[in-house]
Protein backbone atom coordinates (compact mmCIF):
# COMPACT_ATOMS: atom_id res chain seq x y z
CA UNK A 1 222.02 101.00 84.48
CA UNK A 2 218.36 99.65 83.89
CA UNK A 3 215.67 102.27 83.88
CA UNK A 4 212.37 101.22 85.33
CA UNK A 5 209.51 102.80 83.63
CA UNK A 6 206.62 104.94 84.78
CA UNK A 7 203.91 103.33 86.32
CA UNK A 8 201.77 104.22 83.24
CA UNK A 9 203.98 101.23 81.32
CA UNK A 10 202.02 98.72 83.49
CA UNK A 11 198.70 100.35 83.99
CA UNK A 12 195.51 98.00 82.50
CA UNK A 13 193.35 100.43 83.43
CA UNK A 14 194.31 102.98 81.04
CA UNK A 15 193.90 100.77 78.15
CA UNK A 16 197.41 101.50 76.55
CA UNK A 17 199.22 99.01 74.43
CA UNK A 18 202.32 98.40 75.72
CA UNK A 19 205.57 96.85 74.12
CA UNK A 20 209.25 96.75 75.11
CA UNK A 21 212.02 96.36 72.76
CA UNK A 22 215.36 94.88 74.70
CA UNK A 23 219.00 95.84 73.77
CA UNK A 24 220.37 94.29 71.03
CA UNK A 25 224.27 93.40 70.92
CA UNK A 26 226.38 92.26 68.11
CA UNK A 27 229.76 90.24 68.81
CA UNK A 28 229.93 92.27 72.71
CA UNK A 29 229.47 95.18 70.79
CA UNK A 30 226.48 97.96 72.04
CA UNK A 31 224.15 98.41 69.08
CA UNK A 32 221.15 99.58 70.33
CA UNK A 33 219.36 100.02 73.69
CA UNK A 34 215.60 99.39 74.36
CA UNK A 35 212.85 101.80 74.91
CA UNK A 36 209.13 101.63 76.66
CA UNK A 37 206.09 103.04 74.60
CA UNK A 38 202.22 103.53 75.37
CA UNK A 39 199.90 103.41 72.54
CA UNK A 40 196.55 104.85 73.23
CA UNK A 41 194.25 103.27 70.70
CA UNK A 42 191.58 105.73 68.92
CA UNK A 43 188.10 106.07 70.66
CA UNK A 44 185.25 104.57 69.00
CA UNK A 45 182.85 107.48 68.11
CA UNK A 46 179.48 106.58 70.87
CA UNK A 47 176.48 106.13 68.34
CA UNK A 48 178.65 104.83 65.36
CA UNK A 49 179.81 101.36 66.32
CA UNK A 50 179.54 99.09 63.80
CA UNK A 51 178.05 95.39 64.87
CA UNK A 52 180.92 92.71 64.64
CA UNK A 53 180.50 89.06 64.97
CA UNK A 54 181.48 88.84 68.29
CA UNK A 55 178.63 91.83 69.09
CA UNK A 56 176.31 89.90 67.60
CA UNK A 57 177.19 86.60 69.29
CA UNK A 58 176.94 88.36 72.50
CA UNK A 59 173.43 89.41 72.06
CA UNK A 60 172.66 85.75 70.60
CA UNK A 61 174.04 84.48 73.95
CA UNK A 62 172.14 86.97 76.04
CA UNK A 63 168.67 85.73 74.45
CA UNK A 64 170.10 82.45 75.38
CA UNK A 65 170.92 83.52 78.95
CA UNK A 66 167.01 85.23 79.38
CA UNK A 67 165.82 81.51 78.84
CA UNK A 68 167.64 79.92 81.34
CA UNK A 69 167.32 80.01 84.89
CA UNK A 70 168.43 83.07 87.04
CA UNK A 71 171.40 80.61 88.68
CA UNK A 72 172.90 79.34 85.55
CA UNK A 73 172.41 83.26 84.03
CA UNK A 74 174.30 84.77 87.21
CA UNK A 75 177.33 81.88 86.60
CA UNK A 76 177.29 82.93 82.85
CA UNK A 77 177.48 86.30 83.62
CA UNK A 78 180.37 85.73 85.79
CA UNK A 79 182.09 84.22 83.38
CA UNK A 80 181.98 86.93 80.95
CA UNK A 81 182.90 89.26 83.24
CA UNK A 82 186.09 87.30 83.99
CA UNK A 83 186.86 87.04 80.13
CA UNK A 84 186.82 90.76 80.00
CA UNK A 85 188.51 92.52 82.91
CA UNK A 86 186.71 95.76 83.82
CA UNK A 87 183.48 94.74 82.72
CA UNK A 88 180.92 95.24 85.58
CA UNK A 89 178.61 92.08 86.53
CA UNK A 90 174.99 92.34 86.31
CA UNK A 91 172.55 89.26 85.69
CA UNK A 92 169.80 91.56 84.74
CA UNK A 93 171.64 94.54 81.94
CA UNK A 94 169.67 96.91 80.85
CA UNK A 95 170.05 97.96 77.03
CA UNK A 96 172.29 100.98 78.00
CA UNK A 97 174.79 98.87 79.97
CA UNK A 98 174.85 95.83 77.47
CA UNK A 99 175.30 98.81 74.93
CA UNK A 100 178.21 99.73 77.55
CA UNK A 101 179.87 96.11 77.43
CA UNK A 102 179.73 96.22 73.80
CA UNK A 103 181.72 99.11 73.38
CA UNK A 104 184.08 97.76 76.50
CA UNK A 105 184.67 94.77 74.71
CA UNK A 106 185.33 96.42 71.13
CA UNK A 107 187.78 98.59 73.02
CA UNK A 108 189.67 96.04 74.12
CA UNK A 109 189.58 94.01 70.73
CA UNK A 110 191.15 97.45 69.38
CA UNK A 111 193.79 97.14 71.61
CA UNK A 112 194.75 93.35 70.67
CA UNK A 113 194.72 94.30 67.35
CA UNK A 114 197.57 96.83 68.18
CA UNK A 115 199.28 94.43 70.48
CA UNK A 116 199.73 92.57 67.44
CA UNK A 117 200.39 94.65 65.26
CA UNK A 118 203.68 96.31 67.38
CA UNK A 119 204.76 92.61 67.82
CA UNK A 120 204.94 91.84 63.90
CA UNK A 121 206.70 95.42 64.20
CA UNK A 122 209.19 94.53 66.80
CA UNK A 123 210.21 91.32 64.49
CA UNK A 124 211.05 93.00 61.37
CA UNK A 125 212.78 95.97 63.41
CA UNK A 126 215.13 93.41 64.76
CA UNK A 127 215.04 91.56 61.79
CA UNK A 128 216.48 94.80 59.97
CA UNK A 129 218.99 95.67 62.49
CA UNK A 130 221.09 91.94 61.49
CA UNK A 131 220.49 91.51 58.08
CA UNK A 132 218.13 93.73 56.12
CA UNK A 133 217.22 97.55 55.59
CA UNK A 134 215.10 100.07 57.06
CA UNK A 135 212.70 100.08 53.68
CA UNK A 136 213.02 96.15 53.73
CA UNK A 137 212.11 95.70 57.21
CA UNK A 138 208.78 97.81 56.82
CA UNK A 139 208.10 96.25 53.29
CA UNK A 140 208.26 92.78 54.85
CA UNK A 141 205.26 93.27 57.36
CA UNK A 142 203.25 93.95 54.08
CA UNK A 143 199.58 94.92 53.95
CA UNK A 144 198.48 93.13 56.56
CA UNK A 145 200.85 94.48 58.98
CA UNK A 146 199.73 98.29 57.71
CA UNK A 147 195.71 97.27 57.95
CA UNK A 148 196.23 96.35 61.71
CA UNK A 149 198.57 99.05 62.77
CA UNK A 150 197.17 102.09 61.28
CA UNK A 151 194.05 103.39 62.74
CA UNK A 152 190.86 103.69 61.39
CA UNK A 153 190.25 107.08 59.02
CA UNK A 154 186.86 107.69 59.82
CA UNK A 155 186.73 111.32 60.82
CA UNK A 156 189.37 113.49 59.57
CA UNK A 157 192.66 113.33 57.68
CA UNK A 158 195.22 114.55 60.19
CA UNK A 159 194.48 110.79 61.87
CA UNK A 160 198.11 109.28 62.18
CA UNK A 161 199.76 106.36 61.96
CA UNK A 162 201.86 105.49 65.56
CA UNK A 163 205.38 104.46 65.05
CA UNK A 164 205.80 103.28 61.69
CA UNK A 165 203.38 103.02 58.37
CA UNK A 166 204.06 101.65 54.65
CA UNK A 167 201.93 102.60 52.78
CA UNK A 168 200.49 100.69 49.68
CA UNK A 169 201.27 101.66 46.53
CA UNK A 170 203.11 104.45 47.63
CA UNK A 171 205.90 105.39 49.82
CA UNK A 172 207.34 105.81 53.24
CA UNK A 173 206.44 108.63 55.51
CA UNK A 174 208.00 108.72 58.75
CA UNK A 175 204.91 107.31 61.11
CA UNK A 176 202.76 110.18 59.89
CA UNK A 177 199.36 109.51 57.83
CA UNK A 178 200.08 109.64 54.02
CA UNK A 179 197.05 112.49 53.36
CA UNK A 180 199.66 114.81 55.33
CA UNK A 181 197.74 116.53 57.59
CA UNK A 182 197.98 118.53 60.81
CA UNK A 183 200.12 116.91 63.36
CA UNK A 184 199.73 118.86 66.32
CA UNK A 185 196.31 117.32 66.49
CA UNK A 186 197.81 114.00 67.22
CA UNK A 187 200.96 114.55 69.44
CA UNK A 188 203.83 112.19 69.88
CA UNK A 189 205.62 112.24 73.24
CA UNK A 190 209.55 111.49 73.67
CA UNK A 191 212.17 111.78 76.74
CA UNK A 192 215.05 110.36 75.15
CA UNK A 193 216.94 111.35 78.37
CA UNK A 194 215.43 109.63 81.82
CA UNK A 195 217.71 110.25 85.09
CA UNK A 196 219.92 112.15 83.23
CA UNK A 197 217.95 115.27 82.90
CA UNK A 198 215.54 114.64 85.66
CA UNK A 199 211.83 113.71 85.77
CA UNK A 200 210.89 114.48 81.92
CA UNK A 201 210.07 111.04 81.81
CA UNK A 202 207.26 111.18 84.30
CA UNK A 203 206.72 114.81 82.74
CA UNK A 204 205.92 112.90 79.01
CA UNK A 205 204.16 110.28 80.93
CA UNK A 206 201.83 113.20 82.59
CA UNK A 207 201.43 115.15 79.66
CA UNK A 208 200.28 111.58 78.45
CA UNK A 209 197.39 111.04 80.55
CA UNK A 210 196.75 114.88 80.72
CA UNK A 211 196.06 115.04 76.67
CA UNK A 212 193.75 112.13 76.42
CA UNK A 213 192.17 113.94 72.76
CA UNK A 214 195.36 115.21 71.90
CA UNK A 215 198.55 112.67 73.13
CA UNK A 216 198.78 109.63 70.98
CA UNK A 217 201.49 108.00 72.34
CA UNK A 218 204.67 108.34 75.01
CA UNK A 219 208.11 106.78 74.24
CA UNK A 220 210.72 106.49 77.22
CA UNK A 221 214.38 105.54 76.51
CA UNK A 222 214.48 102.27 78.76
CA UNK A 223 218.20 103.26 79.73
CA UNK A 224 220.51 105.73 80.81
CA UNK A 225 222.08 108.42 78.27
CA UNK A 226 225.21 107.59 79.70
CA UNK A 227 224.91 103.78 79.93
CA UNK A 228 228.28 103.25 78.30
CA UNK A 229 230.89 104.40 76.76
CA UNK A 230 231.37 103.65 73.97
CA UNK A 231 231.66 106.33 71.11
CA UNK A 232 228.71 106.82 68.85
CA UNK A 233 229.46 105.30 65.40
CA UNK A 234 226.68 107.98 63.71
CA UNK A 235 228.53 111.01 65.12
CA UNK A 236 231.68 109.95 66.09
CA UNK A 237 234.20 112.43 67.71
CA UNK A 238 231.43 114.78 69.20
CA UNK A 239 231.31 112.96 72.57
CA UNK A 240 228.29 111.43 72.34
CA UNK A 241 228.07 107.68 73.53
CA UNK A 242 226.04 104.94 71.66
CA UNK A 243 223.32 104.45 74.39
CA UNK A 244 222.93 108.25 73.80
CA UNK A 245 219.30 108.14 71.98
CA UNK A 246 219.76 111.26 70.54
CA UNK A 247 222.60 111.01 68.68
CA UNK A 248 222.27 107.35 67.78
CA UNK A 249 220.13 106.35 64.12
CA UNK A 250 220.00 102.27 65.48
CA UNK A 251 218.79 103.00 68.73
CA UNK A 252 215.45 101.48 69.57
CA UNK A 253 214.22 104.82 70.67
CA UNK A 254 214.32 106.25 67.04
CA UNK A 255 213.04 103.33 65.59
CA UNK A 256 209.83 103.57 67.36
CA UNK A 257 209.63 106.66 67.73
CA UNK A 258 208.50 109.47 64.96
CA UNK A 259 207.41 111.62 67.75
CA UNK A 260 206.28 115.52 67.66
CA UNK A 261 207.34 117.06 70.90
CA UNK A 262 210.82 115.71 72.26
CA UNK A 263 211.20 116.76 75.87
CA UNK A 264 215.13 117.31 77.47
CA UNK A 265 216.06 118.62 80.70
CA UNK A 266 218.77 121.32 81.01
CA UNK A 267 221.28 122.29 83.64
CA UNK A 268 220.79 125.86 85.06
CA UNK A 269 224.33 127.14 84.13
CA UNK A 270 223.09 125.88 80.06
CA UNK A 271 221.59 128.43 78.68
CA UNK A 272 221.44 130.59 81.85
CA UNK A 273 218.55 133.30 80.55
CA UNK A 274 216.17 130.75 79.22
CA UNK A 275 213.80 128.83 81.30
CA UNK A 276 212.73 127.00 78.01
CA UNK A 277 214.90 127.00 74.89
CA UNK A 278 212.80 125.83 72.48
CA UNK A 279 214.12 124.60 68.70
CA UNK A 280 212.69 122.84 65.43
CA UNK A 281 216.31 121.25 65.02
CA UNK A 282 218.13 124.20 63.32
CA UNK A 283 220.38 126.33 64.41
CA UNK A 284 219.82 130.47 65.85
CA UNK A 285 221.21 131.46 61.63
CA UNK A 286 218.04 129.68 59.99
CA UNK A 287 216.19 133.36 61.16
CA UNK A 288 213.50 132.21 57.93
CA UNK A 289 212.27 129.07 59.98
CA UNK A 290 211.68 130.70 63.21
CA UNK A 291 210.32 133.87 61.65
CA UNK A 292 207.12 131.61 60.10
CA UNK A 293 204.49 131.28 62.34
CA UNK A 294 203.24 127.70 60.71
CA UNK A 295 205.87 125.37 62.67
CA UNK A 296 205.49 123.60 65.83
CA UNK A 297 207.97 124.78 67.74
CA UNK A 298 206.90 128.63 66.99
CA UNK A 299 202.99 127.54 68.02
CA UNK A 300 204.47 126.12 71.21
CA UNK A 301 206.44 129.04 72.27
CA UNK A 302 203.30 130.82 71.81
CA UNK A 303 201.20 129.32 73.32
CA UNK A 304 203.93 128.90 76.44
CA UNK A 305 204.08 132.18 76.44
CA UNK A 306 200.28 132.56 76.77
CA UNK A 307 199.75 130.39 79.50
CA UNK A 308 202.41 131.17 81.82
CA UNK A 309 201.75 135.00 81.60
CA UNK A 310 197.98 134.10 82.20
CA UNK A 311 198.98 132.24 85.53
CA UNK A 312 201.96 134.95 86.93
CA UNK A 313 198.86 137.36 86.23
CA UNK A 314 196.74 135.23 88.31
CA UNK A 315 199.72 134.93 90.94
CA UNK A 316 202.19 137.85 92.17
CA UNK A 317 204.01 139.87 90.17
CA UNK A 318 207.44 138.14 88.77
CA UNK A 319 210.69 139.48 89.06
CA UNK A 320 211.72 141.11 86.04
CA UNK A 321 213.79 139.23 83.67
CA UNK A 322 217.39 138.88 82.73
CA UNK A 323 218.19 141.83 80.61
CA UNK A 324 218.39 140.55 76.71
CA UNK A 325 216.00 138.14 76.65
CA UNK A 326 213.20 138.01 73.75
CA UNK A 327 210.30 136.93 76.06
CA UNK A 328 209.48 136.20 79.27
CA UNK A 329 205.86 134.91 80.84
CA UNK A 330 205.16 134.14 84.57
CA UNK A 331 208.77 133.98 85.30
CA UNK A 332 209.64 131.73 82.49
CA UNK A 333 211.90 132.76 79.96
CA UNK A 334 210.44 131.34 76.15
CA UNK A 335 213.07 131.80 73.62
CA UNK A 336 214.04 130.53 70.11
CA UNK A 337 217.36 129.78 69.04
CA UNK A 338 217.79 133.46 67.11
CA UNK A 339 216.18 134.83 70.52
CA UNK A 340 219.23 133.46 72.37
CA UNK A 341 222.29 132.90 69.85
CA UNK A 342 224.34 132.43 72.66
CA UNK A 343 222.71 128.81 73.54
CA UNK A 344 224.10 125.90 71.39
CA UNK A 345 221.33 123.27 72.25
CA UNK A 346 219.42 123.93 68.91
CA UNK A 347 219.32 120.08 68.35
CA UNK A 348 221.12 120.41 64.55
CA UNK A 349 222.56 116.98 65.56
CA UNK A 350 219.46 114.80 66.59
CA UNK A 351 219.25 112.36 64.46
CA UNK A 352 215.93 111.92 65.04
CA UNK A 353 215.04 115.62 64.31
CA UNK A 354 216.87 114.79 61.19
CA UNK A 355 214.42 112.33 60.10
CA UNK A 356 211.35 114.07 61.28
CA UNK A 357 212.30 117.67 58.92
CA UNK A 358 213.29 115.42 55.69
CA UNK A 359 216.91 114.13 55.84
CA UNK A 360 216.35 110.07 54.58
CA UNK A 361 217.06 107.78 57.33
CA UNK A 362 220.01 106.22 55.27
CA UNK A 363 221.99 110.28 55.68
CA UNK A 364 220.74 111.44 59.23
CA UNK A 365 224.22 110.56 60.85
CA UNK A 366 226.31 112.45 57.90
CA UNK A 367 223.46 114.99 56.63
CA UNK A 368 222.15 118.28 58.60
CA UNK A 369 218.25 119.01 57.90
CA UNK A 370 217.77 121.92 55.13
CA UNK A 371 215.64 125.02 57.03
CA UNK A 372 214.39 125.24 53.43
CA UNK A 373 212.26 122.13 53.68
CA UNK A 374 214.85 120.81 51.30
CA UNK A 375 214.02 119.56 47.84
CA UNK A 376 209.91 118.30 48.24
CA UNK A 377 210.68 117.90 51.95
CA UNK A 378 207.99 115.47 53.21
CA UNK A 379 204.80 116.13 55.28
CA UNK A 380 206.14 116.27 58.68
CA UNK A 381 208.57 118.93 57.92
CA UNK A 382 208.85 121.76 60.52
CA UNK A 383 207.18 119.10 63.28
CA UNK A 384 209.98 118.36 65.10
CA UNK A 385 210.05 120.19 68.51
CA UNK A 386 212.95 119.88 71.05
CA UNK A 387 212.83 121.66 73.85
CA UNK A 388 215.33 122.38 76.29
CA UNK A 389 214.16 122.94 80.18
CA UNK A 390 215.18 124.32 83.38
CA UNK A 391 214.59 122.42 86.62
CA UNK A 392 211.50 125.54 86.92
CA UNK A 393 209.72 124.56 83.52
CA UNK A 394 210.31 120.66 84.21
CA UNK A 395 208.84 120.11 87.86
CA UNK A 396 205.87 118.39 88.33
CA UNK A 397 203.99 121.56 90.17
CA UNK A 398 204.20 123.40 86.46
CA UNK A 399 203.06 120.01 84.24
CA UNK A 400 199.55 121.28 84.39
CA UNK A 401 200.83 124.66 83.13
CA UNK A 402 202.07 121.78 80.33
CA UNK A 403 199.21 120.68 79.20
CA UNK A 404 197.42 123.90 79.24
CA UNK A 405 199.63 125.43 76.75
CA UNK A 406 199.19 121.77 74.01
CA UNK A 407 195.51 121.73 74.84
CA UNK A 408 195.84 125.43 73.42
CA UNK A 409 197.66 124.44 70.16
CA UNK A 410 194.86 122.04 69.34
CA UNK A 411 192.03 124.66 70.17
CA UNK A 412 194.01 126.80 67.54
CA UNK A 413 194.64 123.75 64.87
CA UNK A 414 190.51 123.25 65.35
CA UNK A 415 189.80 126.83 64.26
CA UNK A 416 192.45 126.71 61.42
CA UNK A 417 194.86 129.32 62.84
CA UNK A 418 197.45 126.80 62.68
């Protein structure tokens, strides 16, 4: 069952880099599946571009241009404007708008330079999955691969690196930047589940274009949870089948995908008294982890919580809600694992959460994260946010209510109370 993606997989406009990575078989065999991801490079700060050569090139051909005639200048122009898509024609620009065209055209350079940067990417990814190992396969893109794909650090430390990063001299860290800083700043999008659990696909693609400061990048499973059914050799005997994302370490989904918020779609008999049941991928007995306030998933709940009881204010009254719940706001139902015990979608078995709070990629199928942080941990400990929704918290009418509530975690990572 092929999954076709979300508009915002083919949109120019948006200037995303785009790259698919196609199911992979080995002797008939289902190894992994293939996934669609938007990169949205980082925005040039508007005063501080640097000139390159091709800047300064363009303003040697423009003197050129004022000596010519006004025909041959309006062809030229043309021309320029067809070599860069977007870029409005005039055969007269003022400073401002060849300032404009400058920046247009650096944008889009940017964006090659990721283009190629997820293609070397893609190679050694594949590369890995026949004959070499996770660590190999980043190792072998080398320097140059890491210079191209990581973005620029010019303002602040929390900048991240999208998908994957090797860092020189030093060692891997799971598609976060290597200073370690706040991640909430730069958010990660997944829907491992499309179809299956309804529309969080178009959900992660909204929240996508809704965050344009915040979202860094959306990553769609490009197939069904269910496409077949076969068992899944990382957790075999649970019932999970290898095109299940989730629950599968080689699937091209995890590979690309060192994401912050992971967004699932519930049925309304799961979890009945939760309208979002929210975990960092422990269970409701790791009461130490959800009692800190420092975690993602605990500033999400919060900040759910804040926004949805700021909108039923603004609307009627709510019913009141089921009786033992921890919290509920506008009608929605926030809880954390220890809130309701009785729910067993805490997420202990994503193997992706796995990676994301510390477990090395070679153990996620056999190891369960430590709540502890574990031994050193790593930087993105605690990052990882699943979150479990009912058809009320996943339809599109509430995805403003959405972004709201992230655009509120980075007003409070700004200010330093996260």
């Amino acid at each position: 069952r092929v999954y076709r993606p979300p508009r915002v997989f083919r949109d120019a406009e948006v200037r995303e880099s785009v790259c698919l990575l196609l199911e992979r078989t080995r002797g008939g065999r289902f190894v992994a599946g293939w996934a669609w991801l938007a990169v949205r490079p980082e925005p040039a700060a508007v005063g501080q571009l640097a000139k390159s050569e091709e800047e300064e090139e363009e303003e040697e051909e423009g003197h050129e241009l004022a000596s010519i005639g006004a025909a041959k200048a309006a062809t030229r122009a043309g021309a320029l404007a067809t070599a860069a898509p977007g870029v409005m024609d005039d055969t007269q620009p003022s400073g401002t708008e060849q300032q404009r065209r400058r920046r247009g055209r650096q944008q889009q350079q940017q964006q090659l330079r990721w283009v190629k940067a997820w293609v070397g990417v893609w190679y050694r990814v594949v590369d890995w999955w026949f004959r070499s190992s996770w660590v190999t396969a980043l190792w072998g893109f080398g320097n140059a691969g890491v210079e191209v794909g990581m973005e620029t650090q010019a303002a602040e430390d929390e900048e991240a690196v999208a998908v994957v990063a090797a860092v020189g001299g030093g060692g891997f860290r799971g598609g976060w930047s290597p200073r370690g800083g706040r991640p909430l700043r730069r958010l990660h999008l997944g829907a491992p589940h499309p179809s299956f659990e309804g529309p969080v696909d178009l959900q992660a693609v909204a929240l996508f274009r809704g965050l344009p400061s915040l979202a860094r990048s959306v990553v769609v499973s490009g197939k069904h949870r269910r496409a077949t059914a076969a068992d899944s050799a990382c957790l075999p005997g649970f019932g999970y089948p290898a095109s299940d994302p989730s629950h599968n370490d080689r699937d091209a989904f995890n590979i690309i995908s060192f994401a912050l918020l992971q967004l699932h779609g519930k049925k309304e008999e799961s979890c009945p008294v939760s309208t979002v049941f929210a975990s960092g991928g422990f269970g409701s007995n790791a009461t130490a982890f959800y009692s800190r306030k420092d975690t993602a998933v605990a500033a999400l709940v919060a900040a759910l919580e804040e926004v949805t009881g700021a909108a039923a204010a603004a609307a009627a009254a709510p019913p009141p809600p089921p009786a033992g719940t921890s919290s509920s706001s506008g009608g929605w139902t926030v809880s954390l694992p220890p809130d309701d015990p009785a729910c067993a979608l805490t997420a202990t078995r994503n193997v992706f959460g796995r990676g994301v709070n510390g477990v090395p990629r070679r153990d996620v199928c056999t190891r369960p994260a430590d709540a502890g942080g574990g031994s050193g941990g790593r930087s993105c400990f605690g990052s990882f946010v699943h979150v479990e929704q009912a058809e009320a918290a996943r339809a599109p009418a509430v995805w403003a209510l959405w972004v709201e509530a992230l655009q509120m975690l980075q007003s409070w990572a700004r200010v330093g109370d996260l």
